[in-house]
PDB file of N, CA and C in Angstrom:
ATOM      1  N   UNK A   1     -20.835 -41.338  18.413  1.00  0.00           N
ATOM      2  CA  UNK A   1     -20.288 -41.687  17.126  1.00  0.00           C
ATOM      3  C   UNK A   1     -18.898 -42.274  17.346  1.00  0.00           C
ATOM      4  N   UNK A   2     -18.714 -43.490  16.818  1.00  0.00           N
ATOM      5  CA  UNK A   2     -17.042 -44.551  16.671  1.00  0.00           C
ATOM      6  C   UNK A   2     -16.827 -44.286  15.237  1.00  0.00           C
ATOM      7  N   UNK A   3     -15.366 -44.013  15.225  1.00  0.00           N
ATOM      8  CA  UNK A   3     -14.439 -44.032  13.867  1.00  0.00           C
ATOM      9  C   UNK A   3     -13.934 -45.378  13.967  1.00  0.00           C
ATOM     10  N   UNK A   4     -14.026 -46.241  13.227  1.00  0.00           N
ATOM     11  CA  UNK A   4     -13.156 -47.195  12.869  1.00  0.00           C
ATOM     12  C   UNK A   4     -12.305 -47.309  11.963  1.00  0.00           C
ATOM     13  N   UNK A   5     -11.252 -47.642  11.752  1.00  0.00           N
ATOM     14  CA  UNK A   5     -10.242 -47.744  10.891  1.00  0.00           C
ATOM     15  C   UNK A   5     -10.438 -49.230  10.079  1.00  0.00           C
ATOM     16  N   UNK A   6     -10.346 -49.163   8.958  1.00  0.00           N
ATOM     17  CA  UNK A   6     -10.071 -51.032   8.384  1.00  0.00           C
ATOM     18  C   UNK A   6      -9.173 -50.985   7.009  1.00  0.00           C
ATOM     19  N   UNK A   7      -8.875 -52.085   6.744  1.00  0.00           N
ATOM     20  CA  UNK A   7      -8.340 -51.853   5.412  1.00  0.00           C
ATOM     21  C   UNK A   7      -8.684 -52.937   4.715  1.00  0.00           C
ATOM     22  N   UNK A   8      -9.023 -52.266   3.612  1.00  0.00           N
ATOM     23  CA  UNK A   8      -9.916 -53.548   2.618  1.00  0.00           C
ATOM     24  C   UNK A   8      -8.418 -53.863   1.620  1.00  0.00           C
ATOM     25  N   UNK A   9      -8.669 -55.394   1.233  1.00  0.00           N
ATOM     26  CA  UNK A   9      -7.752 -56.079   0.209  1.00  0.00           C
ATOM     27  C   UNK A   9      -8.821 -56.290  -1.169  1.00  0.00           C
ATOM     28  N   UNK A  10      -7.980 -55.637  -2.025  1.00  0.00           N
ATOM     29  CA  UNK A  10      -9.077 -55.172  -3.064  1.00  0.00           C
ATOM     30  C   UNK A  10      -8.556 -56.203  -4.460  1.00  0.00           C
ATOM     31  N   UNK A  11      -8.943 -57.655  -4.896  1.00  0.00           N
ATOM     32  CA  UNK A  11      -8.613 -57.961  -5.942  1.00  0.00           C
ATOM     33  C   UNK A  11      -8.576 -57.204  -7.248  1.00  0.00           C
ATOM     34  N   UNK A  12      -7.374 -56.939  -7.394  1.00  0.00           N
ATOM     35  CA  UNK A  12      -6.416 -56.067  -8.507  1.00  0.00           C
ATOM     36  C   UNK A  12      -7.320 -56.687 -10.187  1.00  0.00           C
ATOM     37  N   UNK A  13      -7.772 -57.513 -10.224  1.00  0.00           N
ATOM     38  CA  UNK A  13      -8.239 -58.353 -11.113  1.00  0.00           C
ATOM     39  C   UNK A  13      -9.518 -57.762 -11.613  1.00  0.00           C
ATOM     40  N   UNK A  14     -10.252 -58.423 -10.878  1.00  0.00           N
ATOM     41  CA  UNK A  14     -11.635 -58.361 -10.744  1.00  0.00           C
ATOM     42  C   UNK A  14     -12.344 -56.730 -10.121  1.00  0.00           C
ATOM     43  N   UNK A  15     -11.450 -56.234  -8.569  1.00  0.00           N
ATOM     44  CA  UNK A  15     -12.107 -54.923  -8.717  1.00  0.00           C
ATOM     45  C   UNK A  15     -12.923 -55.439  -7.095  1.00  0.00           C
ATOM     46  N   UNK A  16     -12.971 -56.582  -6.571  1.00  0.00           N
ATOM     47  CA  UNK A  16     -13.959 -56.733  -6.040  1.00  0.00           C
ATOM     48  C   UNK A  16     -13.116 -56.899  -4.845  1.00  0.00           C
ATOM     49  N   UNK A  17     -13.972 -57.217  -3.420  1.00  0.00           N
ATOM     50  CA  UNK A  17     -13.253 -56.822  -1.882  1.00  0.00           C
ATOM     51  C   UNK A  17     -13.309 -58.322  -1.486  1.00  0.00           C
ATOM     52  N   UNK A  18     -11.395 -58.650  -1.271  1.00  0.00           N
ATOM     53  CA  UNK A  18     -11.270 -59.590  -1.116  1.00  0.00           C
ATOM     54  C   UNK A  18     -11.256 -60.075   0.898  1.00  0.00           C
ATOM     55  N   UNK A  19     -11.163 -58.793   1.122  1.00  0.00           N
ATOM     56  CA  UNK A  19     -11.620 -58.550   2.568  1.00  0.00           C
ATOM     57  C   UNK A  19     -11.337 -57.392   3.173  1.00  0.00           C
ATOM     58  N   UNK A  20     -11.769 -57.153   4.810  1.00  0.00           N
ATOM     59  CA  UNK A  20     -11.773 -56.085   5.036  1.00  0.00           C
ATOM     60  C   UNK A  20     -10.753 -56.154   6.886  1.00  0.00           C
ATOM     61  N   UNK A  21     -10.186 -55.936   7.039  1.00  0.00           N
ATOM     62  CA  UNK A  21      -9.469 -55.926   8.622  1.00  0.00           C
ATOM     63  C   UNK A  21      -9.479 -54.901   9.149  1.00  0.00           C
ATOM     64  N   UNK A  22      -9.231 -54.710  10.615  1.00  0.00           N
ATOM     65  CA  UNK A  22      -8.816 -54.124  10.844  1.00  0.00           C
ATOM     66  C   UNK A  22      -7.528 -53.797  11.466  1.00  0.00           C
ATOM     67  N   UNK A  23      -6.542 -54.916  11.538  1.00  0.00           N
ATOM     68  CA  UNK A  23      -5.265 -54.902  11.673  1.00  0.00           C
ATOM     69  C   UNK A  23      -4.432 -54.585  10.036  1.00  0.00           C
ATOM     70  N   UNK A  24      -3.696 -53.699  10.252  1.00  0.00           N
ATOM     71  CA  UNK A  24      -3.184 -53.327   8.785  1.00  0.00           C
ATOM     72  C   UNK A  24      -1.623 -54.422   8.625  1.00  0.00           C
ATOM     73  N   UNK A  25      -1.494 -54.991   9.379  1.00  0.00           N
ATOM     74  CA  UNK A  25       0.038 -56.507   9.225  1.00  0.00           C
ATOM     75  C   UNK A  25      -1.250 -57.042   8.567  1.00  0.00           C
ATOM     76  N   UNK A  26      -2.006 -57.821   8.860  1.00  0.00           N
ATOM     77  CA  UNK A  26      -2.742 -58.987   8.823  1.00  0.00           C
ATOM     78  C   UNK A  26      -3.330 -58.495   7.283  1.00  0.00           C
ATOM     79  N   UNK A  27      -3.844 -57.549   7.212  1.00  0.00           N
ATOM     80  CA  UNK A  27      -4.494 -56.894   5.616  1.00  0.00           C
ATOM     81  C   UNK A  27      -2.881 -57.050   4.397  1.00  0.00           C
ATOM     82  N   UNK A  28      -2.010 -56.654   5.020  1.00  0.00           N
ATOM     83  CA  UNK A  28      -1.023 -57.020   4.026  1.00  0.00           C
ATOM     84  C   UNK A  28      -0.845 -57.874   3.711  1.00  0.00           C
ATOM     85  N   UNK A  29      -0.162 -59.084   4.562  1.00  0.00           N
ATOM     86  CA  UNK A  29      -0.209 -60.723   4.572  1.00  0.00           C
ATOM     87  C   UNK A  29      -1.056 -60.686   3.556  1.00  0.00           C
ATOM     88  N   UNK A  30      -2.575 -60.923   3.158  1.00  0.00           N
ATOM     89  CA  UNK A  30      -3.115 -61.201   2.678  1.00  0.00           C
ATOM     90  C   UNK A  30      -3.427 -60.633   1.113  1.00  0.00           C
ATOM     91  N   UNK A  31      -2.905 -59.221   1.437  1.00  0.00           N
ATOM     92  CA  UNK A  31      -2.351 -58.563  -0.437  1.00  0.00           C
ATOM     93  C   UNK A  31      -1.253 -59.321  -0.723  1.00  0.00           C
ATOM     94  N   UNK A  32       0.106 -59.806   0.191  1.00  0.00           N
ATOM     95  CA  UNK A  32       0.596 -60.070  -0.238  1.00  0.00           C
ATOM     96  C   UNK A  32       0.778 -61.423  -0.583  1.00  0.00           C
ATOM     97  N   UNK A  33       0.012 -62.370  -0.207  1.00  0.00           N
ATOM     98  CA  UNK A  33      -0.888 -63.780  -0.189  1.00  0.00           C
ATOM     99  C   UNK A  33      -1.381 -63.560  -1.888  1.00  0.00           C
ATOM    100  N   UNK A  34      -2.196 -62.919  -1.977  1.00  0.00           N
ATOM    101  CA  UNK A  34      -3.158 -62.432  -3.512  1.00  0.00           C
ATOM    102  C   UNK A  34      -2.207 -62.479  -4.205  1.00  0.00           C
ATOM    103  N   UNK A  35      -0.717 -61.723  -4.258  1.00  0.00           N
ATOM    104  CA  UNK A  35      -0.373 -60.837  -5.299  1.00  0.00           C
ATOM    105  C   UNK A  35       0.795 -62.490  -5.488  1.00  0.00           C
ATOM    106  N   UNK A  36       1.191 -63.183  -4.997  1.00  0.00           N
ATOM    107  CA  UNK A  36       1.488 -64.421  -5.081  1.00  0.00           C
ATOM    108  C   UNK A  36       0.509 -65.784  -5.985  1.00  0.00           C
ATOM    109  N   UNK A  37      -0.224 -65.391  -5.390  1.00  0.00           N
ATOM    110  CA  UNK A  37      -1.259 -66.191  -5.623  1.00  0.00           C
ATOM    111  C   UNK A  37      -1.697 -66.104  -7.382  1.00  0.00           C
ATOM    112  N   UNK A  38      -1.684 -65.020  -7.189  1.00  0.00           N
ATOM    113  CA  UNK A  38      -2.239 -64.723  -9.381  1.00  0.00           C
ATOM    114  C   UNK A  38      -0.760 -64.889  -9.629  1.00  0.00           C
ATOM    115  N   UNK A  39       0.263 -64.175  -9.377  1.00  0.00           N
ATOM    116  CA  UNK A  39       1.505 -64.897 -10.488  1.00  0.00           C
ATOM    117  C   UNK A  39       1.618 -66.259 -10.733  1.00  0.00           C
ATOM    118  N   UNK A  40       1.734 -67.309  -9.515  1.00  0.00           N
ATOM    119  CA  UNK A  40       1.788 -68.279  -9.926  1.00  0.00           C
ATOM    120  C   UNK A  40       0.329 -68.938 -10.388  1.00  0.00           C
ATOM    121  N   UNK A  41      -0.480 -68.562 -10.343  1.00  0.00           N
ATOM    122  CA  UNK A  41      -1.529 -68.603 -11.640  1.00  0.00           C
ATOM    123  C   UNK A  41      -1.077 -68.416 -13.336  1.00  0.00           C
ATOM    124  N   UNK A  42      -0.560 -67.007 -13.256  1.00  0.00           N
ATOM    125  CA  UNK A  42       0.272 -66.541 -14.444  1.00  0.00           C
ATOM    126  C   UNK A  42       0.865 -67.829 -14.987  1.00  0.00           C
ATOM    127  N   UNK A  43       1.889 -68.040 -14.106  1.00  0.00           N
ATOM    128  CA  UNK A  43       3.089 -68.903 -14.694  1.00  0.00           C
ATOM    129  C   UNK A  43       2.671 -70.358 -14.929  1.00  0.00           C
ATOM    130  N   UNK A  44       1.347 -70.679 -14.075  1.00  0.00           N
ATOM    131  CA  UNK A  44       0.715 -72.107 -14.704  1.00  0.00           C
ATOM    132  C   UNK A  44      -0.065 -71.854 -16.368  1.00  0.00           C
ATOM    133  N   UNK A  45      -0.649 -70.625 -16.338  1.00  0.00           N
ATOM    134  CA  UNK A  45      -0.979 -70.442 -17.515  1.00  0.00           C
ATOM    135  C   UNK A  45       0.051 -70.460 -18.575  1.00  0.00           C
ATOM    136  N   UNK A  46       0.947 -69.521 -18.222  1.00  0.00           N
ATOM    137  CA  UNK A  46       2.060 -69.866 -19.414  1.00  0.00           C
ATOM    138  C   UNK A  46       2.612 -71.439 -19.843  1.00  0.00           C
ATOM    139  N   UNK A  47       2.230 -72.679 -19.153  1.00  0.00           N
ATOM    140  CA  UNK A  47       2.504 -73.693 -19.569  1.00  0.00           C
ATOM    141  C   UNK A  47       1.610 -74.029 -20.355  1.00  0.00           C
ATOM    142  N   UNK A  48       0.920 -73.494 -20.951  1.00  0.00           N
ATOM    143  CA  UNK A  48      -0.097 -73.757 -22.371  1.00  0.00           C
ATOM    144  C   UNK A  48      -0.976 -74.785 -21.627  1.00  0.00           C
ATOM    145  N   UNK A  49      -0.801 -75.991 -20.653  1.00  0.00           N
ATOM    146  CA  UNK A  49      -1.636 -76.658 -20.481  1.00  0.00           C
ATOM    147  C   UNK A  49      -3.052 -76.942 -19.306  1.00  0.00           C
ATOM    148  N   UNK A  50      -3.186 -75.672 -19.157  1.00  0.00           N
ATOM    149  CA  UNK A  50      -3.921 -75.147 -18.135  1.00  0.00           C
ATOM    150  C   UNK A  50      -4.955 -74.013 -18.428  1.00  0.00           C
ATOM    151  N   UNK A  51      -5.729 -74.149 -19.015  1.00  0.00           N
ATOM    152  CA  UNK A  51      -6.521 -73.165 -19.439  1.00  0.00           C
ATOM    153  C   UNK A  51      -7.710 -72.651 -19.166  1.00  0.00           C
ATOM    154  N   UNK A  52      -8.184 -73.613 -17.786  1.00  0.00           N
ATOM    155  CA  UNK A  52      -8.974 -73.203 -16.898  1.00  0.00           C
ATOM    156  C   UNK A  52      -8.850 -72.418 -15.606  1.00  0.00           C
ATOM    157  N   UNK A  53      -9.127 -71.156 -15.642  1.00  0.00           N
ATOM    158  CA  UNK A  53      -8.582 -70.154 -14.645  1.00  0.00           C
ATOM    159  C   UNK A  53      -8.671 -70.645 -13.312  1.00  0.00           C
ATOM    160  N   UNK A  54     -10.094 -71.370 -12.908  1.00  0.00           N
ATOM    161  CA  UNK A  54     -10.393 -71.599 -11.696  1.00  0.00           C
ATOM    162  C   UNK A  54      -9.144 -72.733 -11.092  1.00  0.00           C
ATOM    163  N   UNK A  55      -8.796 -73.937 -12.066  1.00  0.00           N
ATOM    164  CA  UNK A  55      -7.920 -74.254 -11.902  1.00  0.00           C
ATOM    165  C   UNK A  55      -6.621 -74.303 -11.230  1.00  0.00           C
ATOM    166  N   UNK A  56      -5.977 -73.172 -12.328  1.00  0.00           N
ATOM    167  CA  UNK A  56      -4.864 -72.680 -12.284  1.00  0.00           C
ATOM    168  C   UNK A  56      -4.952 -72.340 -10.927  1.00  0.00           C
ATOM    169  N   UNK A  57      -5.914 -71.449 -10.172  1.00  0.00           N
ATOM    170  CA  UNK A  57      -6.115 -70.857  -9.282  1.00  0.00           C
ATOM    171  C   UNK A  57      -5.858 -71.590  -7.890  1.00  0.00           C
ATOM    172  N   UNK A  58      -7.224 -72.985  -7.972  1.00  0.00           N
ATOM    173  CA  UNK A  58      -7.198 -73.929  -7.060  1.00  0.00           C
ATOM    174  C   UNK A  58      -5.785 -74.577  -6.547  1.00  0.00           C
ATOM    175  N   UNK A  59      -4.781 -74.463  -7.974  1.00  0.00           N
ATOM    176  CA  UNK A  59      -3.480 -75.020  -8.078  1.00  0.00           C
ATOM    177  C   UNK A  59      -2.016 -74.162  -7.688  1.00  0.00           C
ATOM    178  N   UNK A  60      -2.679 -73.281  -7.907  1.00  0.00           N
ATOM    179  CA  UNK A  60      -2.030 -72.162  -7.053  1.00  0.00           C
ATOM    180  C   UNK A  60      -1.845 -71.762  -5.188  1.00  0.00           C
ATOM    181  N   UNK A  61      -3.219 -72.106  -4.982  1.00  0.00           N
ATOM    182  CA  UNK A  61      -3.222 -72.040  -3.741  1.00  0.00           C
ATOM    183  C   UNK A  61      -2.795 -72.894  -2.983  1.00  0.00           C
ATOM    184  N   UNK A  62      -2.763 -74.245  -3.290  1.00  0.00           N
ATOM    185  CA  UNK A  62      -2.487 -75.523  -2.975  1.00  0.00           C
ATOM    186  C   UNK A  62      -0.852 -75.358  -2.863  1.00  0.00           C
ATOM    187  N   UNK A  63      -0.008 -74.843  -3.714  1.00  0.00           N
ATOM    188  CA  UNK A  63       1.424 -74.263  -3.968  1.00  0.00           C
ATOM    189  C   UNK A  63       1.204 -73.608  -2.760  1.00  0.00           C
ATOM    190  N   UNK A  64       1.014 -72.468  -2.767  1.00  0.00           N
ATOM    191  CA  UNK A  64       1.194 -71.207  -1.278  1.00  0.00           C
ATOM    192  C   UNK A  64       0.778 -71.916  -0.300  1.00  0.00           C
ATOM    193  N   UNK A  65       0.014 -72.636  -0.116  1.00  0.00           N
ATOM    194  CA  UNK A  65      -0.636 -73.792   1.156  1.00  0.00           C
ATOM    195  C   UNK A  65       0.740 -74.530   1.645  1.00  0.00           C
ATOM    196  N   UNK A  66       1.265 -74.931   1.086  1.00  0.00           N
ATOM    197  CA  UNK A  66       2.076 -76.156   0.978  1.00  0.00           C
ATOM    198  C   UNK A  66       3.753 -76.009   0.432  1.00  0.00           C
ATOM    199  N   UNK A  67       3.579 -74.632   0.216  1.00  0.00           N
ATOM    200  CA  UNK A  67       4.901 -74.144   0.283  1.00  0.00           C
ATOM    201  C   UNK A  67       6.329 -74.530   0.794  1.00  0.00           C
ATOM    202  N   UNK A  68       6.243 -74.882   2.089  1.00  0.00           N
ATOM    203  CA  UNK A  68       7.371 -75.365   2.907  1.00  0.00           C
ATOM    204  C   UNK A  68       7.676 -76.647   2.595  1.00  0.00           C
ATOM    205  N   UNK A  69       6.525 -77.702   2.650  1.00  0.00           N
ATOM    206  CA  UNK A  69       6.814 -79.252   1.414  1.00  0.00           C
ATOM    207  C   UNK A  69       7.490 -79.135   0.740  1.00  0.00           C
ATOM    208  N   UNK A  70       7.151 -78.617  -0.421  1.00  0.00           N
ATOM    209  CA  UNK A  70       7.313 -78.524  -1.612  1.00  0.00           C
ATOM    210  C   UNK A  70       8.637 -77.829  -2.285  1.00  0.00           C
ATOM    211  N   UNK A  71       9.011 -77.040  -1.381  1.00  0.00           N
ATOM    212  CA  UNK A  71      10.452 -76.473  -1.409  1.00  0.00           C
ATOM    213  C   UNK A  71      11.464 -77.521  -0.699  1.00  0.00           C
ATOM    214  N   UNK A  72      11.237 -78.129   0.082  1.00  0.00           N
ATOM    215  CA  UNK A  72      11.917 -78.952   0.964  1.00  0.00           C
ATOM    216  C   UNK A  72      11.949 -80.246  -0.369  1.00  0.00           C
ATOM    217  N   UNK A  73      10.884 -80.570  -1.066  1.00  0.00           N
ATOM    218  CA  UNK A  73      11.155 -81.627  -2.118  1.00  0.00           C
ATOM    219  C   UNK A  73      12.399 -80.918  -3.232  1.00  0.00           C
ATOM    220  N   UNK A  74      12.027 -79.684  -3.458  1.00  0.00           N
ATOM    221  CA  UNK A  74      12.597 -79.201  -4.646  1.00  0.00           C
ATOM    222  C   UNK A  74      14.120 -78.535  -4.546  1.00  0.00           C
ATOM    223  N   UNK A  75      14.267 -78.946  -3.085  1.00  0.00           N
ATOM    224  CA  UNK A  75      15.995 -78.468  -3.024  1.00  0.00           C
ATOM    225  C   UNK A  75      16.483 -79.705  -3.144  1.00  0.00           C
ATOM    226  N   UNK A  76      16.583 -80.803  -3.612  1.00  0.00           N
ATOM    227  CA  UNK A  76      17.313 -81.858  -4.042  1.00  0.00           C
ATOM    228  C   UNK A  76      17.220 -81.895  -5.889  1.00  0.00           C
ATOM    229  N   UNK A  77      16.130 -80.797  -6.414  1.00  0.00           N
ATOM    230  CA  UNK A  77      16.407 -81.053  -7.739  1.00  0.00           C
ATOM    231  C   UNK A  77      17.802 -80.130  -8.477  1.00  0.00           C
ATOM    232  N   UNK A  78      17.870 -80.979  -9.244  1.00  0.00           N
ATOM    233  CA  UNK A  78      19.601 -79.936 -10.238  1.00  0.00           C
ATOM    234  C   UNK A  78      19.153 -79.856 -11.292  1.00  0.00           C
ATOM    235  N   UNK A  79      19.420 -79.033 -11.915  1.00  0.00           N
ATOM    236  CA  UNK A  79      18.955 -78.425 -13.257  1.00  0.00           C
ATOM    237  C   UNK A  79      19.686 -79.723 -14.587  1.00  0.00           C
ATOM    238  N   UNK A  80      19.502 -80.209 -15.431  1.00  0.00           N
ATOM    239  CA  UNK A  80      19.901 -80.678 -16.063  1.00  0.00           C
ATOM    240  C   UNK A  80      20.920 -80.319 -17.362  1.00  0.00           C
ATOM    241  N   UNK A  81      22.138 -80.733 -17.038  1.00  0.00           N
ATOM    242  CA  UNK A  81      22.585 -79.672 -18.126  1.00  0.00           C
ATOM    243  C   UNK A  81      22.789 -79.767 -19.746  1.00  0.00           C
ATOM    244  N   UNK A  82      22.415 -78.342 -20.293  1.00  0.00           N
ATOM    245  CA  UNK A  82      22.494 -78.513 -22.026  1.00  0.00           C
ATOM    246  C   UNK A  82      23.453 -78.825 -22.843  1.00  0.00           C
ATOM    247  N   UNK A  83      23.268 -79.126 -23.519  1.00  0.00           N
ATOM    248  CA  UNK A  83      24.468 -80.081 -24.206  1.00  0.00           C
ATOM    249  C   UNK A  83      24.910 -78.872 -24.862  1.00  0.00           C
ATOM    250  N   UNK A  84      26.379 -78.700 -24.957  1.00  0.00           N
ATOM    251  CA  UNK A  84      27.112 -77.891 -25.488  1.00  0.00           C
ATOM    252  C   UNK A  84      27.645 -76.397 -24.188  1.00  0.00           C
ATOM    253  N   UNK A  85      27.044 -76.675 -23.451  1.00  0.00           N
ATOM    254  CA  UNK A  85      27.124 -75.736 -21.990  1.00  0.00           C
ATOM    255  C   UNK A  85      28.449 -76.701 -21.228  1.00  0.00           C
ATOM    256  N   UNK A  86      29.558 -75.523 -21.236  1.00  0.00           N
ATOM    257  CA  UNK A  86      30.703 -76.586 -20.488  1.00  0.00           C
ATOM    258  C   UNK A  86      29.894 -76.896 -18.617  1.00  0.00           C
ATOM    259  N   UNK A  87      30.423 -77.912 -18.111  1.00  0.00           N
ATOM    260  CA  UNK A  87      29.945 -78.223 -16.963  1.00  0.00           C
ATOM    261  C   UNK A  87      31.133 -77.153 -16.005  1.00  0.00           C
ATOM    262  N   UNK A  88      30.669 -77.548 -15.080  1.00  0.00           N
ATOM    263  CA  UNK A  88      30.915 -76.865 -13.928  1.00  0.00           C
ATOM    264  C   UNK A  88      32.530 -78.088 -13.423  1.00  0.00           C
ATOM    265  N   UNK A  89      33.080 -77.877 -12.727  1.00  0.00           N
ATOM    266  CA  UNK A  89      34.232 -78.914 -12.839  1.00  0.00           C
ATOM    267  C   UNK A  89      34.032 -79.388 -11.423  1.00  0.00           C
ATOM    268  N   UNK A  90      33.922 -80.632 -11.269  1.00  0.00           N
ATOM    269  CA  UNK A  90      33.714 -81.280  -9.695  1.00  0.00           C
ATOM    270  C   UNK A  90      34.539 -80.837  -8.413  1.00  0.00           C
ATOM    271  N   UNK A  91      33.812 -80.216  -7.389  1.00  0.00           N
ATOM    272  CA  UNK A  91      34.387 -79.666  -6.256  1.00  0.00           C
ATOM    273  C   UNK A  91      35.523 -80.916  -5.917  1.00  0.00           C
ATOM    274  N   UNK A  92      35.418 -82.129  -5.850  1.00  0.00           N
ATOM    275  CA  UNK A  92      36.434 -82.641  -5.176  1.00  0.00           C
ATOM    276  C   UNK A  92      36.219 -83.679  -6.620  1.00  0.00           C
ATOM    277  N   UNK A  93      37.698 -84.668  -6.611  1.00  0.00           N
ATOM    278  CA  UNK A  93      37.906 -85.519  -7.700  1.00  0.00           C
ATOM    279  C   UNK A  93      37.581 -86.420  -7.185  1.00  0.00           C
ATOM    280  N   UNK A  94      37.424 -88.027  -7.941  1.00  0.00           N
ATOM    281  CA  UNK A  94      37.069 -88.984  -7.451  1.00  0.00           C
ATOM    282  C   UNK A  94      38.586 -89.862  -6.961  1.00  0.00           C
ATOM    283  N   UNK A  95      38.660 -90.514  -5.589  1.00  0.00           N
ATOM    284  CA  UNK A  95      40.141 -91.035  -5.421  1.00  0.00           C
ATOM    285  C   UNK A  95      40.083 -92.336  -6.485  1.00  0.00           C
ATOM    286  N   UNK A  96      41.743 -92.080  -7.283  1.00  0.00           N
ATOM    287  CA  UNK A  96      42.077 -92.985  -8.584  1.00  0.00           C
ATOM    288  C   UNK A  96      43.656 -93.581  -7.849  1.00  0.00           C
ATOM    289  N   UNK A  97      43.677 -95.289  -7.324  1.00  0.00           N
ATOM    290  CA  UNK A  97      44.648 -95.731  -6.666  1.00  0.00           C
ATOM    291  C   UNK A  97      45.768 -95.447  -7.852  1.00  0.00           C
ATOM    292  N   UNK A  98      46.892 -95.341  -7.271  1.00  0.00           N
ATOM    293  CA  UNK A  98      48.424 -95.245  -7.797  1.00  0.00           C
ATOM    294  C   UNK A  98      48.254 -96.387  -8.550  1.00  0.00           C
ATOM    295  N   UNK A  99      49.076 -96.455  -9.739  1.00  0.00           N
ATOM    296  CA  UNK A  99      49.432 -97.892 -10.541  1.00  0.00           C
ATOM    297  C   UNK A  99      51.057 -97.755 -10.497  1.00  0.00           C
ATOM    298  N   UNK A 100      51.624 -98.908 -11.006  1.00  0.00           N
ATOM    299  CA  UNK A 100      52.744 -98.787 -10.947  1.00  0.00           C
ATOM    300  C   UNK A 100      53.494 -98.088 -11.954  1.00  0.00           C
ATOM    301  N   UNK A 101      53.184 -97.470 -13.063  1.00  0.00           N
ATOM    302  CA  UNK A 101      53.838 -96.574 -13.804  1.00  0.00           C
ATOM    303  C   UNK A 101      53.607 -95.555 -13.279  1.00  0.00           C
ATOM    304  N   UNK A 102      52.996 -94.859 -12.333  1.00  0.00           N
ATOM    305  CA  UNK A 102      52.636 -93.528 -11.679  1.00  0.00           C
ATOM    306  C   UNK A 102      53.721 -93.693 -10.291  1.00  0.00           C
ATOM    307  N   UNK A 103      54.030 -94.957  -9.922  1.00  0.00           N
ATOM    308  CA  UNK A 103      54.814 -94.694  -8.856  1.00  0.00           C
ATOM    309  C   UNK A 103      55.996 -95.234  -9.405  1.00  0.00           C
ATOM    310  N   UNK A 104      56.875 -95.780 -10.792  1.00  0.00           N
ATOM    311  CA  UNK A 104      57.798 -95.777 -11.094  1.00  0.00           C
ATOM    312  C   UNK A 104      58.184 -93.922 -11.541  1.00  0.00           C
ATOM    313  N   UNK A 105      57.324 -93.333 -11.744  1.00  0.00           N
ATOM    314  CA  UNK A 105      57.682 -92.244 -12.660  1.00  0.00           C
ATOM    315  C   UNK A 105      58.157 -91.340 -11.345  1.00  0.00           C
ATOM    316  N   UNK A 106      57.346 -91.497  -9.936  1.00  0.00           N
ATOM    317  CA  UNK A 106      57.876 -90.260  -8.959  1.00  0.00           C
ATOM    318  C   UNK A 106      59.194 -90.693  -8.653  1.00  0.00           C
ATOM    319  N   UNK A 107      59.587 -91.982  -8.564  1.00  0.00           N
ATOM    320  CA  UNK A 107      60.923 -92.920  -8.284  1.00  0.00           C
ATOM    321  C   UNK A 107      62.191 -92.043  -8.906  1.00  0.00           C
ATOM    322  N   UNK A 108      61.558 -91.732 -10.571  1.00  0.00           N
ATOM    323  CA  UNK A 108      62.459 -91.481 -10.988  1.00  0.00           C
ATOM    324  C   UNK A 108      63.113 -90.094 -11.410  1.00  0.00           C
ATOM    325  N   UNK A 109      61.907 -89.274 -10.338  1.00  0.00           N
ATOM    326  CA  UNK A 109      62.104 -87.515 -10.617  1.00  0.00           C
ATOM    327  C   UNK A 109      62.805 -86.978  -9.123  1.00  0.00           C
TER     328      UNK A 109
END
């Protein structure tokens, strides 16, 4: 008689066995793969325009697939700002050449 050890990844959803390992790193990865995987499902659903689960799903995975892309695109985006929200004040100013009333005025202090 062999004891084996495994650990099943059990969709939280549905109820049903999303697999079974027997390395317990590798069984996590993959709960924690799942438990990624349905939020950003969630959060496509909350855009009202997605209302096919399988979808959302397919579109989801494609996100976690492709993750490293897609973050690498999305660190050049800036949030756009709301009108009436004071801005943030520019780390450095833009250089504005001297005129001659700006260099009569140090002349004369």
């Amino acid at each position: 008689m062999s004891i084996e050890i495994v650990y099943q990844v059990i969709n939280e959803r549905s109820g049903e066995v999303i697999g079974v390992y027997t390395d317990k790193k590798i069984a996590n990865i993959v709960d924690q793969r799942t438990d990624a995987l349905y939020e950003v499902s969630d959060l496509l659903e909350k855009s009202g325009s997605l209302s096919d689960e399988k979808l959302r799903d397919t579109i989801a995975e494609f996100i976690l697939n492709n993750r490293k892309e897609l973050f690498d695109v999305l660190k050049s985006v800036k949030d756009i700002p709301v009108e009436g929200e004071e801005e943030a004040a520019p780390l450095l100013t833009p250089y504005e050449p001297k005129t001659d009333d700006d260099v009569s005025q140090e002349d004369a202090a």
